[in-house]
C-alpha atoms as a PDB file:
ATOM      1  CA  UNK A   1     -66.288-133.214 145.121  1.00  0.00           C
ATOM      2  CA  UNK A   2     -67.402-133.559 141.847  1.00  0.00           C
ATOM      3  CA  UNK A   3     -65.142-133.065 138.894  1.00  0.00           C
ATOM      4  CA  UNK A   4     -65.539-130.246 136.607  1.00  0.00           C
ATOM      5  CA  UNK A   5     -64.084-130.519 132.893  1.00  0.00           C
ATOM      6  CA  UNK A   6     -63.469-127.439 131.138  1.00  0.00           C
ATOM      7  CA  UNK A   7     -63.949-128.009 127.164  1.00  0.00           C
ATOM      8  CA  UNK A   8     -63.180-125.345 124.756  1.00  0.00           C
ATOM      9  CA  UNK A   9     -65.659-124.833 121.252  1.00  0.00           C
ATOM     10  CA  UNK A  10     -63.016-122.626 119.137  1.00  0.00           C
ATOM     11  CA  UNK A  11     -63.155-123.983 116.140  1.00  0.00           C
ATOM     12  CA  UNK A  12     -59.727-124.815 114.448  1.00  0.00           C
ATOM     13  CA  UNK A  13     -58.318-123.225 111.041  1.00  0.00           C
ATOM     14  CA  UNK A  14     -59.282-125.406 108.412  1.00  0.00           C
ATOM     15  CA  UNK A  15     -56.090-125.442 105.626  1.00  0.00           C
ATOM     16  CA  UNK A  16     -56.445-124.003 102.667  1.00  0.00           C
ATOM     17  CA  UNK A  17     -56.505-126.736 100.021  1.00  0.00           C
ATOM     18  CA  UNK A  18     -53.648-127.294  97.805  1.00  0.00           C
ATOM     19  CA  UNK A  19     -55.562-128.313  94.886  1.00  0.00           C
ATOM     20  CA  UNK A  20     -56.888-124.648  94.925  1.00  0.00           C
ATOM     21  CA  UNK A  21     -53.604-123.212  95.004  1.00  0.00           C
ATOM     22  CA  UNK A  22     -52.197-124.899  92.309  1.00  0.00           C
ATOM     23  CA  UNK A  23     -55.241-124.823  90.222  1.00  0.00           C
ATOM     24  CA  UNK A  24     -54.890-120.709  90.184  1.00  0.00           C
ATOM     25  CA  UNK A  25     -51.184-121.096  89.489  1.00  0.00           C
ATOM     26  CA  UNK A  26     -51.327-123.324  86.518  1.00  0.00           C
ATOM     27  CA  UNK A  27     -54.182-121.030  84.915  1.00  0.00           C
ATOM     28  CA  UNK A  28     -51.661-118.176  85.452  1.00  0.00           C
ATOM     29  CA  UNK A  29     -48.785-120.616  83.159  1.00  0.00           C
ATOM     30  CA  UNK A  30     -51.384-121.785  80.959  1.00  0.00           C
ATOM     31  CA  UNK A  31     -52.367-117.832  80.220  1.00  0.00           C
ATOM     32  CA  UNK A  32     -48.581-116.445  79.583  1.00  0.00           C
ATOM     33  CA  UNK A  33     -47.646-119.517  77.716  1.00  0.00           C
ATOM     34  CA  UNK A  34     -50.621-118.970  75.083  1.00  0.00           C
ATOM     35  CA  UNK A  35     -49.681-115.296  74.362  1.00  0.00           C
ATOM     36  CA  UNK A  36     -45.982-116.046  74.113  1.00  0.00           C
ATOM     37  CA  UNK A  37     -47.062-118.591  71.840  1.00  0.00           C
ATOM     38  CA  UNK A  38     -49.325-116.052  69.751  1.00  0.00           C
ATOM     39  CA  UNK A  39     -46.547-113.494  69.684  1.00  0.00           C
ATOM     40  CA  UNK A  40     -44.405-116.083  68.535  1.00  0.00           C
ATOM     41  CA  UNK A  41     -46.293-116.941  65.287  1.00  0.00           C
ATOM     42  CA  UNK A  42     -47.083-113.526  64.542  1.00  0.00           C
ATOM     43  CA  UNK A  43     -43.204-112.499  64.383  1.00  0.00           C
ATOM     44  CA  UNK A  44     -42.654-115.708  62.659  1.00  0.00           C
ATOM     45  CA  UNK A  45     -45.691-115.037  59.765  1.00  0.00           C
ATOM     46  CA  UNK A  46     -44.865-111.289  59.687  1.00  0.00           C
ATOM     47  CA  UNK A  47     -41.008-112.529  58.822  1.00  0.00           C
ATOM     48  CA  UNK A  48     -42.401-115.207  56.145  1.00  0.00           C
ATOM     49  CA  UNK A  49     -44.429-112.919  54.700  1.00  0.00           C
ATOM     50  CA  UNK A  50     -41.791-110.153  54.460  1.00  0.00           C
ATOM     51  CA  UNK A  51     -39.539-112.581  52.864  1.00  0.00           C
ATOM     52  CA  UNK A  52     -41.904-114.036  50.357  1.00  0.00           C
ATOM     53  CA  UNK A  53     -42.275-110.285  49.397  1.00  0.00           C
ATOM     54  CA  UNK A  54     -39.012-109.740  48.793  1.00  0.00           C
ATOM     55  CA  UNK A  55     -38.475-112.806  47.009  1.00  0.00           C
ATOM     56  CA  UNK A  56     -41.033-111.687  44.442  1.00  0.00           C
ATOM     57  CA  UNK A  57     -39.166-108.492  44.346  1.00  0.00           C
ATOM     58  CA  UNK A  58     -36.091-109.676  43.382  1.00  0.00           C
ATOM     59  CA  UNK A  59     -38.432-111.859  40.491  1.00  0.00           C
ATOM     60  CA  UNK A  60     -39.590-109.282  39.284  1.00  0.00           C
ATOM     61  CA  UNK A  61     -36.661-106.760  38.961  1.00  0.00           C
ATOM     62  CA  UNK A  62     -34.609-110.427  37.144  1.00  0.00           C
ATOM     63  CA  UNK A  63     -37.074-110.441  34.802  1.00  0.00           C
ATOM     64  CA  UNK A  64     -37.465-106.722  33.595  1.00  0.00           C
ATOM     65  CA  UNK A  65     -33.762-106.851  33.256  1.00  0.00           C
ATOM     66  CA  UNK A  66     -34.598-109.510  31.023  1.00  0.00           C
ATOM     67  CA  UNK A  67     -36.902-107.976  29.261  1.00  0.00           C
ATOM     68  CA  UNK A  68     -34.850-104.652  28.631  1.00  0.00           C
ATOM     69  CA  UNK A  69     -32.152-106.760  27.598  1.00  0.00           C
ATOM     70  CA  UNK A  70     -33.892-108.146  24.605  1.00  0.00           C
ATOM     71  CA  UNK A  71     -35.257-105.113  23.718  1.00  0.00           C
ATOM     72  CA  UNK A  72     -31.869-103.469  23.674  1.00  0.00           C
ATOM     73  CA  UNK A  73     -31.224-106.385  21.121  1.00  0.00           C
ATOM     74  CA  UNK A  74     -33.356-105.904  19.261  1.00  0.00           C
ATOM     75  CA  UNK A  75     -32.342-102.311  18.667  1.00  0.00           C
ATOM     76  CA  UNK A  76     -29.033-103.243  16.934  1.00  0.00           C
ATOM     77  CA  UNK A  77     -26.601-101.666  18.938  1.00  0.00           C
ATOM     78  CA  UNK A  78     -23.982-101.203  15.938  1.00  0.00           C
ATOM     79  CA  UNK A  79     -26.825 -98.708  14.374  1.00  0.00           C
ATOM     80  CA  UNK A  80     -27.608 -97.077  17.751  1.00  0.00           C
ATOM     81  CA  UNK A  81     -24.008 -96.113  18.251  1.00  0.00           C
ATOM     82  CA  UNK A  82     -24.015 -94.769  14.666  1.00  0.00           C
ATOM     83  CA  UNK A  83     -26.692 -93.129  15.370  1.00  0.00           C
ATOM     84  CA  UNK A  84     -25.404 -91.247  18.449  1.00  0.00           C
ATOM     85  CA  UNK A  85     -22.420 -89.767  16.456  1.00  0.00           C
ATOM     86  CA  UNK A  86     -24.253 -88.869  13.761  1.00  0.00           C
ATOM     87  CA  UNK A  87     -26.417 -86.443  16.024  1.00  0.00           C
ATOM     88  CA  UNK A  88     -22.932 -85.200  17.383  1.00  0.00           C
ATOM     89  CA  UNK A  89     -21.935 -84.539  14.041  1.00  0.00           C
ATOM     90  CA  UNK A  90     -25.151 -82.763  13.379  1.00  0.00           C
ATOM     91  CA  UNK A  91     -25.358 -80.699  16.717  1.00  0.00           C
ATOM     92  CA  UNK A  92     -21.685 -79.506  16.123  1.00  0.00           C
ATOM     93  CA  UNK A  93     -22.678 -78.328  12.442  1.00  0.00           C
ATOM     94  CA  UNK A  94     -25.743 -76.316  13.566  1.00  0.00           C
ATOM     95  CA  UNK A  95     -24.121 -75.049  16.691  1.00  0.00           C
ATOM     96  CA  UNK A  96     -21.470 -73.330  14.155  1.00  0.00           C
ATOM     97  CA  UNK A  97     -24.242 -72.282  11.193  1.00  0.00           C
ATOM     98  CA  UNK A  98     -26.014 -70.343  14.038  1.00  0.00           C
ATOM     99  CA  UNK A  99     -22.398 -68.559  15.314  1.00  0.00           C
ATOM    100  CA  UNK A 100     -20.924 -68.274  11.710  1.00  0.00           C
ATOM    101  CA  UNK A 101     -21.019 -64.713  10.421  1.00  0.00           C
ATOM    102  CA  UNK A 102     -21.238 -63.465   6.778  1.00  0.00           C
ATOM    103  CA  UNK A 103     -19.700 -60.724   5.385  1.00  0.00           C
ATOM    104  CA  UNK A 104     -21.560 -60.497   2.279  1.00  0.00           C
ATOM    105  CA  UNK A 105     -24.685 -59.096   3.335  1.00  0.00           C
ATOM    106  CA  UNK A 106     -22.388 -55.773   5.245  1.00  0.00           C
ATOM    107  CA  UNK A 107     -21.068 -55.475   1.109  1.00  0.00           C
ATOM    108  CA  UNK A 108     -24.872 -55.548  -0.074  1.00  0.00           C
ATOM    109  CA  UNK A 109     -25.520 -53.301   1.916  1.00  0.00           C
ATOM    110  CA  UNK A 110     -22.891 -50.795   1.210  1.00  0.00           C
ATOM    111  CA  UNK A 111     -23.323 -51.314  -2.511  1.00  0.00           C
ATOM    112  CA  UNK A 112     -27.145 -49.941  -2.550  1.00  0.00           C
ATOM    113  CA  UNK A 113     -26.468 -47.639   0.156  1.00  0.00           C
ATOM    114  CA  UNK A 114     -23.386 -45.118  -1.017  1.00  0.00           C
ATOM    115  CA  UNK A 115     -23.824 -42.598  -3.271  1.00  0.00           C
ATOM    116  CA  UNK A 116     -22.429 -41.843  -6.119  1.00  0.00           C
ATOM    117  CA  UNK A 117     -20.552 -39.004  -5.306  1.00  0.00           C
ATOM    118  CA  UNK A 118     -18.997 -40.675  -2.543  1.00  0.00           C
ATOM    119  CA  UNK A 119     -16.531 -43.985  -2.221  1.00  0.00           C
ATOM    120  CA  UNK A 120     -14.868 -45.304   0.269  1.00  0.00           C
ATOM    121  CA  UNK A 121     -11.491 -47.169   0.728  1.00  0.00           C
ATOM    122  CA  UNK A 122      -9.522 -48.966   4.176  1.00  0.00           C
ATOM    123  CA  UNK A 123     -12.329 -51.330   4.776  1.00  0.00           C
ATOM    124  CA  UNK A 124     -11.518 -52.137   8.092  1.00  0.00           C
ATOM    125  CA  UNK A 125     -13.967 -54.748  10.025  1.00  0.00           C
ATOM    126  CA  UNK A 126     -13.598 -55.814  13.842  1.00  0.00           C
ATOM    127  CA  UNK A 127     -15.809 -58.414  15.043  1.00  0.00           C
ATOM    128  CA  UNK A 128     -14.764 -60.009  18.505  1.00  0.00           C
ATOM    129  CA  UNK A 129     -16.105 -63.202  20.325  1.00  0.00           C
ATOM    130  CA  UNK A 130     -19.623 -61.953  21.923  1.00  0.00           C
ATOM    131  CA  UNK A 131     -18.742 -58.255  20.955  1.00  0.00           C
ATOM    132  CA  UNK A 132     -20.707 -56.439  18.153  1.00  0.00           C
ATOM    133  CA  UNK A 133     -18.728 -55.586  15.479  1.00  0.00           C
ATOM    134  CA  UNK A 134     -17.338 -52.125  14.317  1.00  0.00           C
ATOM    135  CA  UNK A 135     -16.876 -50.976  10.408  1.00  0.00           C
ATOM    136  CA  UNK A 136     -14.976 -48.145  10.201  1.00  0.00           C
ATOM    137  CA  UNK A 137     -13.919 -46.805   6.272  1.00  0.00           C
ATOM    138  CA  UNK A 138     -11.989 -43.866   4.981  1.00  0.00           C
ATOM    139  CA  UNK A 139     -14.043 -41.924   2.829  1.00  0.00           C
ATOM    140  CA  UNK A 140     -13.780 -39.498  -0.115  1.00  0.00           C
ATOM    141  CA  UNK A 141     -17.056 -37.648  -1.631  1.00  0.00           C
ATOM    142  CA  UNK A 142     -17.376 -34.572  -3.829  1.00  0.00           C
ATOM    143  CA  UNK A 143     -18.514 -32.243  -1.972  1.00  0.00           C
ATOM    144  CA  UNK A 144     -19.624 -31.325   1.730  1.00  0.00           C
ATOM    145  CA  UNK A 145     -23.537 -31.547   0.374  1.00  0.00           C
ATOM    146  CA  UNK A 146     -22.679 -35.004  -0.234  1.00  0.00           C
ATOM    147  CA  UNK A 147     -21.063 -36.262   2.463  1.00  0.00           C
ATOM    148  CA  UNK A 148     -24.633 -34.683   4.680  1.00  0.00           C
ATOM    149  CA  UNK A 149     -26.461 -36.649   2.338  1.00  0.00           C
ATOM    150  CA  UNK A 150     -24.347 -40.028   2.475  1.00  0.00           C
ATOM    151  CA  UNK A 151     -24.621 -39.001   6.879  1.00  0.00           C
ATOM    152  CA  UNK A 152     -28.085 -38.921   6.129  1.00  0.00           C
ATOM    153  CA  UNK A 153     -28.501 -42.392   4.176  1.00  0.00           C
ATOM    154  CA  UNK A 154     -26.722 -44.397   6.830  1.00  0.00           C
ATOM    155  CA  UNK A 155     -28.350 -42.420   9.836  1.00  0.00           C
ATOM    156  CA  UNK A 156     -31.596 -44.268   8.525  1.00  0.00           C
ATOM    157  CA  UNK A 157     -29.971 -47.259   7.760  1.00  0.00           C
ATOM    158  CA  UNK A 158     -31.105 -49.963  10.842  1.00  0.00           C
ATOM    159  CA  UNK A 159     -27.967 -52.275  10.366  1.00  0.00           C
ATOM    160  CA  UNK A 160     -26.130 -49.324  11.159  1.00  0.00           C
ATOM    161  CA  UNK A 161     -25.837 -48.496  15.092  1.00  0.00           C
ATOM    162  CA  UNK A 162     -24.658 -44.876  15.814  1.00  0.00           C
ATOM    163  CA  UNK A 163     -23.010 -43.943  12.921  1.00  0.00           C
ATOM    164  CA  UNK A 164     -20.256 -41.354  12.794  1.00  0.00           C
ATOM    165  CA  UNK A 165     -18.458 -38.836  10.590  1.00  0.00           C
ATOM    166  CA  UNK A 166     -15.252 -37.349  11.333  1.00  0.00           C
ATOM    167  CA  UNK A 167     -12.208 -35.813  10.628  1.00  0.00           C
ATOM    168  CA  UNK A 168     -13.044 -34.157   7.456  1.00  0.00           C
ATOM    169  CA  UNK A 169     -10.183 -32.467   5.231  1.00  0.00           C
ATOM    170  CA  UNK A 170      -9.733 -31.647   1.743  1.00  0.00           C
ATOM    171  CA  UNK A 171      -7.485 -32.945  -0.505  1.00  0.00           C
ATOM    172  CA  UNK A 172      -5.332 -31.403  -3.810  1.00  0.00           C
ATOM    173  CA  UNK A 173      -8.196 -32.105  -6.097  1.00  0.00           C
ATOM    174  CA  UNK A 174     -10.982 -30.319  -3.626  1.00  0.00           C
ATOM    175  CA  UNK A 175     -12.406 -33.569  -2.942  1.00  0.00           C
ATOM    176  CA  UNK A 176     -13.479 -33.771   1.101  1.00  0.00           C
ATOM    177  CA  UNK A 177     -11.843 -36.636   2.997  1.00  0.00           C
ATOM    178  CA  UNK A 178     -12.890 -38.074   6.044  1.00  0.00           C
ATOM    179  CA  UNK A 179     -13.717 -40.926   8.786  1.00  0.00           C
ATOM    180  CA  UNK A 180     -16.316 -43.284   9.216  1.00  0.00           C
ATOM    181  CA  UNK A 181     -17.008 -45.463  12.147  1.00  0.00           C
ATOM    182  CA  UNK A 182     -20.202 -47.747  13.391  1.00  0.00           C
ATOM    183  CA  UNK A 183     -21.266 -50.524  14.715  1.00  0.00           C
ATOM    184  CA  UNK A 184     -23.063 -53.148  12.721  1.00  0.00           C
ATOM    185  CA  UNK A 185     -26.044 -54.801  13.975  1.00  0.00           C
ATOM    186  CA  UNK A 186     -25.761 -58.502  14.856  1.00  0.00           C
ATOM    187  CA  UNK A 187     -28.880 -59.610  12.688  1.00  0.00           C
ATOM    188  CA  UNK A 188     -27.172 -58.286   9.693  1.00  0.00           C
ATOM    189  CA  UNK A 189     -23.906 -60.719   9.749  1.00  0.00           C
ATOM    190  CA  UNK A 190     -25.437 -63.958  11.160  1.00  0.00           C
ATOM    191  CA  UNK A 191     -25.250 -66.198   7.896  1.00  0.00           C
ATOM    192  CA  UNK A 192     -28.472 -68.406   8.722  1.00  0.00           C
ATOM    193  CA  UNK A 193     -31.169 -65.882   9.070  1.00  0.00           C
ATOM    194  CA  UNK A 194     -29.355 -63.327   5.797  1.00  0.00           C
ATOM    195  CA  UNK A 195     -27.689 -65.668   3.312  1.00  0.00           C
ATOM    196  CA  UNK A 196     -29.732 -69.209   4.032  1.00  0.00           C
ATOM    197  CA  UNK A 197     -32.872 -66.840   4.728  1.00  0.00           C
ATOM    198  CA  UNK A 198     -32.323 -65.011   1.419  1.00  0.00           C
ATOM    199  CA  UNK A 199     -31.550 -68.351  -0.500  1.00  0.00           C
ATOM    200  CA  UNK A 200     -35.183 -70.016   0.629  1.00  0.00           C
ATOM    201  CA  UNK A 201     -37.076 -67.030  -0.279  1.00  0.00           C
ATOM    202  CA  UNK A 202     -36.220 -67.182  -3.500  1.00  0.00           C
ATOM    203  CA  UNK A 203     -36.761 -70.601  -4.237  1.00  0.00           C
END
């Protein structure tokens, strides 16, 4: 009998090379290792640069101390400081011209505006701290026709802020006695604007 010799054609599975393989892997390395490197430099020139900045900073700030320094120099401090207290000593002075009240001008005033059939007597003159102050007088005049008139005088009067006139008697000699009260306008007693005022207008 003859001999019969089966022979199979499936081809085998040719390997995969290994020089493929590791040819893809080391591109992979290659790739991460250049953009850790990039990162790398860019935190490194990032950090030199914000150093350098801050170097020139600090520079700068040294020498406009420097500079403000010898300009303080240069100032004299021994006249600077004398300076300073003598614009204390000036402040202090105006503050109390511009709160100091005069009496003077309230006796002006009364001299031109009584009459001359009345006088009066008990000045009495109340000025408290941020109050207006009060005049109040004890009066004597002639008659009753003159004490309407004098009410009439120092109703018109501006300085003089409700005016009043009270308790009204007579005395032995017929003579009418009474009261006055008011309140005197601020502008009248401050001593800058009426007595400095007064003194530069007539120079």
């Amino acid at each position: 009998m003859p001999i019969q010799i089966q022979t199979s054609f499936v081809p085998k599975k040719t390997p995969l090379s290994t020089s493929s393989v590791s040819a893809g892997g080391g591109r992979s390395v290659n790739l991460l290792a250049i953009i850790s490197l990039s990162i790398f430099f860019i935190i490194v020139g990032l950090s030199a640069t914000v150093f350098f900045y801050k170097s020139s900073l600090v520079n700068s700030i040294m020498e406009m101390d420097a500079l403000l320094a010898a300009a303080k120099k240069s100032f004299e401090p021994e006249f600077i400081d004398e300076a300073a207290k003598l614009n204390i000593r000036i402040e202090g002075a105006r503050e109390l011209l511009n709160s100091h009240r005069a009496l003077s001008p309230l006796f002006d005033l009364l001299e031109k505006k009584t009459l001359e059939n009345v006088r009066f007597q008990d000045f009495n003159f109340m000025a408290a701290e941020g109050k207006d102050a009060t005049l109040s007088m004890l009066g004597q005049a002639r008659s009753f026709n003159a004490v309407a008139l004098q009410s009439d005088v120092f109703g018109a009067e501006k300085a003089f802020k409700d005016p009043v006139f009270s308790n009204f008697t007579l005395n032995e000699s017929g003579d009418v006695i009474f009261n006055f009260r008011t309140t005197i306008a601020a502008e009248l007693l401050h001593y800058r604007e009426t007595v400095l005022g007064a003194a530069d207008t007539t120079n």
